[in-house]
Protein backbone atom coordinates (compact mmCIF):
# COMPACT_ATOMS: atom_id res chain seq x y z
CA UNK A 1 24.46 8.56 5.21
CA UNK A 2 21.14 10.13 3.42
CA UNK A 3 21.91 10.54 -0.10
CA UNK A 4 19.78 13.74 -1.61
CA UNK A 5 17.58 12.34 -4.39
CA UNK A 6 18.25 12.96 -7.99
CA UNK A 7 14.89 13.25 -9.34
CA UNK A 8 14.70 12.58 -13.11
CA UNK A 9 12.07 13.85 -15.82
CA UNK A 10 9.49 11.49 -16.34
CA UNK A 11 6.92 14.26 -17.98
CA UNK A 12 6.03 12.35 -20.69
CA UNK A 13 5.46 8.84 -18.72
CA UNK A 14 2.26 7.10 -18.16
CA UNK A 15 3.11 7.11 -14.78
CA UNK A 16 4.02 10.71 -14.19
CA UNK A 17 0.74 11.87 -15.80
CA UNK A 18 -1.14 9.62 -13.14
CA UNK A 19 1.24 11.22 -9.92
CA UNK A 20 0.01 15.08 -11.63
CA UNK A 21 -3.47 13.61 -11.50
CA UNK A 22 -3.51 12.37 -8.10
CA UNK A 23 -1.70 15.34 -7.01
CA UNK A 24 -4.10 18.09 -8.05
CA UNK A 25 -6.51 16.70 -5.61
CA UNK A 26 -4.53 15.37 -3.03
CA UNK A 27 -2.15 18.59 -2.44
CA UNK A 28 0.83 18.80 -0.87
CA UNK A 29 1.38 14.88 -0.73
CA UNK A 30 3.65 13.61 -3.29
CA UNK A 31 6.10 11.66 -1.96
CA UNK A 32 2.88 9.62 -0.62
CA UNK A 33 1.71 9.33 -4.24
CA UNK A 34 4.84 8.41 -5.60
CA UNK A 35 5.04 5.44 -2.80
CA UNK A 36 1.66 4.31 -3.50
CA UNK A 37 2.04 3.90 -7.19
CA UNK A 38 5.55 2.35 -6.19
CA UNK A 39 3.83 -0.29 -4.25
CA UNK A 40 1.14 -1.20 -6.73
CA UNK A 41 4.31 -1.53 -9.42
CA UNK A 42 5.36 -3.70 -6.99
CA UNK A 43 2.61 -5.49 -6.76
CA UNK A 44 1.77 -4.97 -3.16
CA UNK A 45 -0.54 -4.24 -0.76
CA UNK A 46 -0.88 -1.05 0.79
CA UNK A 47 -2.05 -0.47 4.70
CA UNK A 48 -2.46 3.56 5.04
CA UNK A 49 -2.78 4.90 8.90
CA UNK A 50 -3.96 8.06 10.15
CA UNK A 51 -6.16 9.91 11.64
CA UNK A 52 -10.07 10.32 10.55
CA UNK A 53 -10.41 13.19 7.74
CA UNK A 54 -6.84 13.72 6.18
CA UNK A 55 -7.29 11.90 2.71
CA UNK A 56 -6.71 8.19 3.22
CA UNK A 57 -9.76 6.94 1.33
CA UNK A 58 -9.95 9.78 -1.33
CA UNK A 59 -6.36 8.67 -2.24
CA UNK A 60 -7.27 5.19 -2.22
CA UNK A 61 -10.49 6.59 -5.51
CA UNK A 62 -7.98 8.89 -6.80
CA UNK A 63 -5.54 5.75 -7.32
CA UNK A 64 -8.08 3.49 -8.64
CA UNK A 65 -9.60 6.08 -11.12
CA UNK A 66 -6.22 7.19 -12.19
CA UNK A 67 -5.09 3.62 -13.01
CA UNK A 68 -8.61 2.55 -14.66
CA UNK A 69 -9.15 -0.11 -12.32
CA UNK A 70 -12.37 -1.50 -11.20
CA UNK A 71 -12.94 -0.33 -7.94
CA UNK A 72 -15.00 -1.98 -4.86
CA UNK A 73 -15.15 -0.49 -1.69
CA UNK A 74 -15.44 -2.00 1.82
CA UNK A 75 -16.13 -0.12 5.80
CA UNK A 76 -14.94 -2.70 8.09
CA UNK A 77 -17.42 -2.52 11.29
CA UNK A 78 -16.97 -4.72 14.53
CA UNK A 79 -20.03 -6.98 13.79
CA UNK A 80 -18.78 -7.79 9.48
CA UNK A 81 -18.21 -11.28 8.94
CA UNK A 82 -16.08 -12.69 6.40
CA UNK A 83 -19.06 -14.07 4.29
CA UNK A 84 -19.55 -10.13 3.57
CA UNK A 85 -16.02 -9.84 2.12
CA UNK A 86 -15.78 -12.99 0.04
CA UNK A 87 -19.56 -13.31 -1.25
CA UNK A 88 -21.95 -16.19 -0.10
CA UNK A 89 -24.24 -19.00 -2.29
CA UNK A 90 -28.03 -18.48 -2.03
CA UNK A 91 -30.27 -21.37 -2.95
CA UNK A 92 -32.27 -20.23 -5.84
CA UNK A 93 -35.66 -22.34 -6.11
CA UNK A 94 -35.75 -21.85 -9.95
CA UNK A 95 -32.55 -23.88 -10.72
CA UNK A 96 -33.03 -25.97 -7.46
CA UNK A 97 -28.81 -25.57 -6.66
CA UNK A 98 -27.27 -22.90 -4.95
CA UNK A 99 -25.41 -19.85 -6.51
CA UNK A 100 -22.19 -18.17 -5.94
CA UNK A 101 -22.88 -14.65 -5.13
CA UNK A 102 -19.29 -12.78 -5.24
CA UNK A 103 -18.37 -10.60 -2.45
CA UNK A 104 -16.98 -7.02 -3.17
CA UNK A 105 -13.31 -8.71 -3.43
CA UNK A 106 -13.70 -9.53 -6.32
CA UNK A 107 -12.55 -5.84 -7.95
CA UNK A 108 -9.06 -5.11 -9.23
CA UNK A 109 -8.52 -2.12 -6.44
CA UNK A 110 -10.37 -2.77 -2.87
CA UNK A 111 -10.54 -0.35 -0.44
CA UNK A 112 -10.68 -1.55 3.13
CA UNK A 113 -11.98 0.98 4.65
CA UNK A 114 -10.97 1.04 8.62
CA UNK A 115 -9.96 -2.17 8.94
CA UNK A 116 -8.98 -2.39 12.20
CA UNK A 117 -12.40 -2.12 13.49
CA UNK A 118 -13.79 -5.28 12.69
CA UNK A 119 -12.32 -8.07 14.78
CA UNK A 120 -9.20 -10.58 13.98
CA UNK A 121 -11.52 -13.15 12.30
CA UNK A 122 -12.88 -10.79 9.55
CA UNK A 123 -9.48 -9.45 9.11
CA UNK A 124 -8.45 -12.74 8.89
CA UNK A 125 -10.84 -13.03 5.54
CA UNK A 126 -8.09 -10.92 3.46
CA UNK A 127 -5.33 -12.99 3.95
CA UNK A 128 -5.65 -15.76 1.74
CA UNK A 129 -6.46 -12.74 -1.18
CA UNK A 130 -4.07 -10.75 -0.28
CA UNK A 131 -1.56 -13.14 -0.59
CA UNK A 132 -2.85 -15.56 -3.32
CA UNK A 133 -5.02 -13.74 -4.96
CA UNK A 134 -8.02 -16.09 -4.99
CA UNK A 135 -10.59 -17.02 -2.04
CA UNK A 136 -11.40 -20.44 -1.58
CA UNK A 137 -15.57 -20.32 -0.17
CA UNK A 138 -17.35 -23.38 0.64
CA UNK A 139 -14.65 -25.49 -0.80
CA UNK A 140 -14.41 -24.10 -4.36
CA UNK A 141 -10.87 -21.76 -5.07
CA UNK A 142 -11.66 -18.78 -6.98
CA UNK A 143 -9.32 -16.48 -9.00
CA UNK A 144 -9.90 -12.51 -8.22
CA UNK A 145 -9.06 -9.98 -10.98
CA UNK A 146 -5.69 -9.37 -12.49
CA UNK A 147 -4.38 -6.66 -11.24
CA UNK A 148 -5.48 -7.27 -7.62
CA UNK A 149 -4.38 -4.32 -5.10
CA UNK A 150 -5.35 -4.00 -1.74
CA UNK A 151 -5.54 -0.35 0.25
CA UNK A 152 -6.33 -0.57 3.44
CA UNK A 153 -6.80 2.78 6.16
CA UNK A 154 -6.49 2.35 9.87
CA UNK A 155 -7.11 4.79 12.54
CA UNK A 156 -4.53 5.10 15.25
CA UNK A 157 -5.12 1.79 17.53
CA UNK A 158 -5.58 3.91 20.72
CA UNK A 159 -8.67 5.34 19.28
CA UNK A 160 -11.92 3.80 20.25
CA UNK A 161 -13.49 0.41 19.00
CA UNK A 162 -10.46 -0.69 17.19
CA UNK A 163 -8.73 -4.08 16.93
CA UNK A 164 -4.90 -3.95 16.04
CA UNK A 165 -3.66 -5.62 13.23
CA UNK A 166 -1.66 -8.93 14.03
CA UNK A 167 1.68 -9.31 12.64
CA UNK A 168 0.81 -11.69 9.85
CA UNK A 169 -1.84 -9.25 8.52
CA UNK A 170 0.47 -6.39 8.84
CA UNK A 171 3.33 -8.45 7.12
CA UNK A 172 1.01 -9.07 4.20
CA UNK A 173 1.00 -5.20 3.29
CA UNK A 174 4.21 -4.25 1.23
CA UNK A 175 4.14 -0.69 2.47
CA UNK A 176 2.79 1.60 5.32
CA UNK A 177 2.30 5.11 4.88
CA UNK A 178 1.00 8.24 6.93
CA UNK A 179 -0.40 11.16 5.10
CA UNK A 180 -0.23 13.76 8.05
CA UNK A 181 -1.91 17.17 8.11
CA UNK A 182 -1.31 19.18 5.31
CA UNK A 183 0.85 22.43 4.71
CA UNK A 184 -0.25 25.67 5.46
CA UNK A 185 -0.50 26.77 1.45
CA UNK A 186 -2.13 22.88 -0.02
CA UNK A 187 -4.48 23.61 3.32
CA UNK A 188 -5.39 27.07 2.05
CA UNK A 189 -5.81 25.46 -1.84
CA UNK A 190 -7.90 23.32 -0.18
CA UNK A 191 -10.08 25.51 0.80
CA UNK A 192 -10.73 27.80 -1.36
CA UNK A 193 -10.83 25.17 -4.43
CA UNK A 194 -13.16 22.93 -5.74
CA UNK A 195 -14.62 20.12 -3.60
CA UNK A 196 -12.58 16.98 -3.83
CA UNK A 197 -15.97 14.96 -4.97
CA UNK A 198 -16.84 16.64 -8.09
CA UNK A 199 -13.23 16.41 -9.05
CA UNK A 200 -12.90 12.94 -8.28
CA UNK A 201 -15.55 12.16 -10.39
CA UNK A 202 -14.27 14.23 -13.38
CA UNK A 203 -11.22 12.62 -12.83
CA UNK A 204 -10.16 10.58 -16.12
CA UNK A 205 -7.81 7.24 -16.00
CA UNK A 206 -4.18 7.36 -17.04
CA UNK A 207 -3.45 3.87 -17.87
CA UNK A 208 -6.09 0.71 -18.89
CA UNK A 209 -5.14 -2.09 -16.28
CA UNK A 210 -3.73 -3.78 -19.65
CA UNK A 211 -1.12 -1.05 -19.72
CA UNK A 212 -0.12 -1.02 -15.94
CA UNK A 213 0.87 -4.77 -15.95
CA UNK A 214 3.18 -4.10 -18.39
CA UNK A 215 4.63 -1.34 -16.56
CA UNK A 216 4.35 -3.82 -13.31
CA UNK A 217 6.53 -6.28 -15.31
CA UNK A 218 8.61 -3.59 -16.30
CA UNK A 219 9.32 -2.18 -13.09
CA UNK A 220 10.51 -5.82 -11.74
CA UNK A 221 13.16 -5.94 -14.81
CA UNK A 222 14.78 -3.20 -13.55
CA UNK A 223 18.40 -3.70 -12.49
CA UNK A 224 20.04 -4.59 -8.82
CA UNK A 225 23.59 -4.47 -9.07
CA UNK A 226 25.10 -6.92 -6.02
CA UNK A 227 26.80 -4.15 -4.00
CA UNK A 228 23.17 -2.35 -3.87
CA UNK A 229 21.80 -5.60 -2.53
CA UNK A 230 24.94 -5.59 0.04
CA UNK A 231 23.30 -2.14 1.37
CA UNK A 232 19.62 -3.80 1.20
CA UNK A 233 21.08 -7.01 3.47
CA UNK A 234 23.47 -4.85 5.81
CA UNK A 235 19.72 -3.15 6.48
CA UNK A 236 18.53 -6.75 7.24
CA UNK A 237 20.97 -7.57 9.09
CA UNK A 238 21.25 -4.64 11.41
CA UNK A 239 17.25 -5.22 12.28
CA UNK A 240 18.21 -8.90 13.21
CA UNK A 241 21.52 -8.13 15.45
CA UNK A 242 20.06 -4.63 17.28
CA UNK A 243 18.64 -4.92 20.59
CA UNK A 244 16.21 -2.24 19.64
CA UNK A 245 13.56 -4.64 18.21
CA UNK A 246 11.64 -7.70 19.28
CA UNK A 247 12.72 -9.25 15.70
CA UNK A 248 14.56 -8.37 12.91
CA UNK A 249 13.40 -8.24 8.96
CA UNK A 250 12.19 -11.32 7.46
CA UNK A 251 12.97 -12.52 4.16
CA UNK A 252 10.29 -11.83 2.80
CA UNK A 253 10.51 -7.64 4.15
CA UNK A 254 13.70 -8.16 2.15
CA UNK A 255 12.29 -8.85 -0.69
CA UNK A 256 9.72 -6.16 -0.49
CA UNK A 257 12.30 -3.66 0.10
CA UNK A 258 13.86 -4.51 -3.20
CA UNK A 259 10.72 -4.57 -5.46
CA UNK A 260 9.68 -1.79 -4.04
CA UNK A 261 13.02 0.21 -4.51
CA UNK A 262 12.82 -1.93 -8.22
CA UNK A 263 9.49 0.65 -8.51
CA UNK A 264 10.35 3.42 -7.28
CA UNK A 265 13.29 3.58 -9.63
CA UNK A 266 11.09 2.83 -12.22
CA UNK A 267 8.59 5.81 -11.95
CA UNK A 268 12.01 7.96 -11.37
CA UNK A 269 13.32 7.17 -14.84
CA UNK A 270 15.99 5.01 -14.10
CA UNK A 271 16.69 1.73 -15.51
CA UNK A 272 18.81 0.61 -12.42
CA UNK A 273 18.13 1.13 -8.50
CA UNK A 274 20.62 3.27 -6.78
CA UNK A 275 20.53 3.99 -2.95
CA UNK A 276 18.47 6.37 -2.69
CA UNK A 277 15.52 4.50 -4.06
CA UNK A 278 16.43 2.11 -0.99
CA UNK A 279 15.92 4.72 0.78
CA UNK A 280 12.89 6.41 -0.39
CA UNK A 281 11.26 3.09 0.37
CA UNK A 282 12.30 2.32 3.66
CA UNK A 283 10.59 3.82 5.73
CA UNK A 284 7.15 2.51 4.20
CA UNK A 285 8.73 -1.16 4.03
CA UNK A 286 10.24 -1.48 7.43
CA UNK A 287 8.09 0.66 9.69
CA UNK A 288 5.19 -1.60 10.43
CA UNK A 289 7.36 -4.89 10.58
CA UNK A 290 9.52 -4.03 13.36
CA UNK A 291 8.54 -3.20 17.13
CA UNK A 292 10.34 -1.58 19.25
CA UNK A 293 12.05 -3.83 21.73
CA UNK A 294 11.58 -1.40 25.01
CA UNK A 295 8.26 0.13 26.03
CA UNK A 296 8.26 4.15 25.03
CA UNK A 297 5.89 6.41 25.53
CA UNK A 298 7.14 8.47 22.09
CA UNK A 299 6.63 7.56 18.81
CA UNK A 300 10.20 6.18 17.18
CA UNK A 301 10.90 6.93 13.50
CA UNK A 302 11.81 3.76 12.41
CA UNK A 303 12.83 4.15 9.07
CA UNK A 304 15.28 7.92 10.74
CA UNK A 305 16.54 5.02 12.81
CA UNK A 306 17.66 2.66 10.48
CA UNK A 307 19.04 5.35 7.74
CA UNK A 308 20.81 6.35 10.38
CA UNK A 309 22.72 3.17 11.87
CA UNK A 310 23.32 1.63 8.70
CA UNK A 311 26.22 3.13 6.34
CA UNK A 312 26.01 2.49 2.60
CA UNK A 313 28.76 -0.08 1.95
């Protein structure tokens, strides 16, 4: 069953100022915002697909200029090599010993911009920061900002010159998301306001990155009662025991789906997750980790799917 949320104030938040901000240049898109800042509470990674044109990299500024974060972005093209992601050391004759150049990974928010058309082994070159949040280059293990958050937009795979994501990539990113075309009325706003550029460069930060790890580590204090976490592991469980996907959840998509519910609660007010923060999340956690176990020519709604077959207890 698909509990109706119970949105609560949060007008005088940190983190509701920054959804207003990104909303009054991305319009009509809300829920999207609210995810996104869910997953960097979380601490995640976020992988954002859609078409060419519908917002994915202006969200990815808007979210980085709301939060005050140091900002680096990078266009993925089928001849990049990891040396242009993680920096390389030029011999400098005046010292006589090579220097560390850093690569643009080293920012607090990156923006990897259509990833999935450069090929596996550059993709392969945001794992290890992604995940540890330091690059090891020519033997020497460096630490990348604190906070480190990762947005990266991916046209549709059938489109031309792209490379699909493999599963450990794609497992690395807490939460997918799909913008979509807008509505009728944030398309007209659109065009008859102000161009996004100029506003996005007016736009002034919400938070210092100071104050968002405190509301990180806030977020992940907030309370999971055991019979929620019976609802998140019936979810698990049903992905592992239906015949509708290659593979079920992992462990570790179990523990994003809490942290990120954990977040989402959060920026709702609450001190304690309830179901429907499961369920605001679950779609965005789930979506991209499980394939569909028989070949269809129609796109499944994953996330519809599992709401669906799984009852809360």
């Amino acid at each position: 069953m698909l509990l109706k949320p119970q949105f609560q104030s949060t007008s005088h938040s940190p983190v509701h100022r920054a959804v207003e901000a990104a909303g009054g240049i991305i319009l009509g898109k809300e829920a999207q915002i609210r995810l996104a800042l869910a997953c960097v509470l979380a601490r995640g990674h976020l992988l954002i697909e859609d078409l060419p044109g519908v917002g994915k990299t202006t969200l990815a500024q808007v979210l980085a200029r709301t939060l005050g974060l140091d900002f680096h972005r990078i266009q993925f093209t089928s001849d990049m090599l990891p040396a242009d992601i993680i920096g390389v050391s030029v011999y400098e004759r005046e010292s006589g010993a090579f220097k560390f150049h850093p690569g643009p990974v080293f920012a607090q928010v990156i923006l990897a911009d259509e990833v999935n058309r450069a090929t596996p082994k550059t993709q392969s070159a945001l794992l290890e920061a992604m995940e540890e949040h330091q690059v090891t280059a020519e033997g020497e293990t460096r630490r990348l900002p604190e906070p480190f958050f990762v947005i990266a937009t991916q046209n549709p795979t059938e489109q031309v010159g792209t490379f699909p994501l493999p599963e450990s990539q794609l497992d690395r990113f807490l939460m997918r998301l799909e913008l979509g075309y807008p509505d009728r009325d944030a398309e007209r706003a659109l065009l008859s306001g102000a161009d996004r550029r100029d506003m996005l460069a007016s736009l002034q930060p919400c938070l210092t990155p100071a104050e968002l790890l405190v509301l990180q580590a806030e977020a992940a204090r907030t309370h999971v009662a055991p019979a929620l976490l019976d609802y998140v592991q019936a979810i698990i469980e049903h992905t592992r025991r239906s015949s509708e996907y290659v593979a079920g959840l992992s462990p570790r998509a179990a523990l994003a789906l809490v942290h990120s519910a954990r977040a989402w609660a959060y920026i709702e007010g609450r001190d304690k997750v309830i179901p429907e923060d499961v369920q605001a999340v679950l779609p965005g956690v789930a979506a991209h980790r499980l394939r569909p176990a028989h070949d269809t020519n129609r796109r499944v709604d994953i996330g519809a799917q599992l709401l669906a077959a799984v009852p809360i207890p």
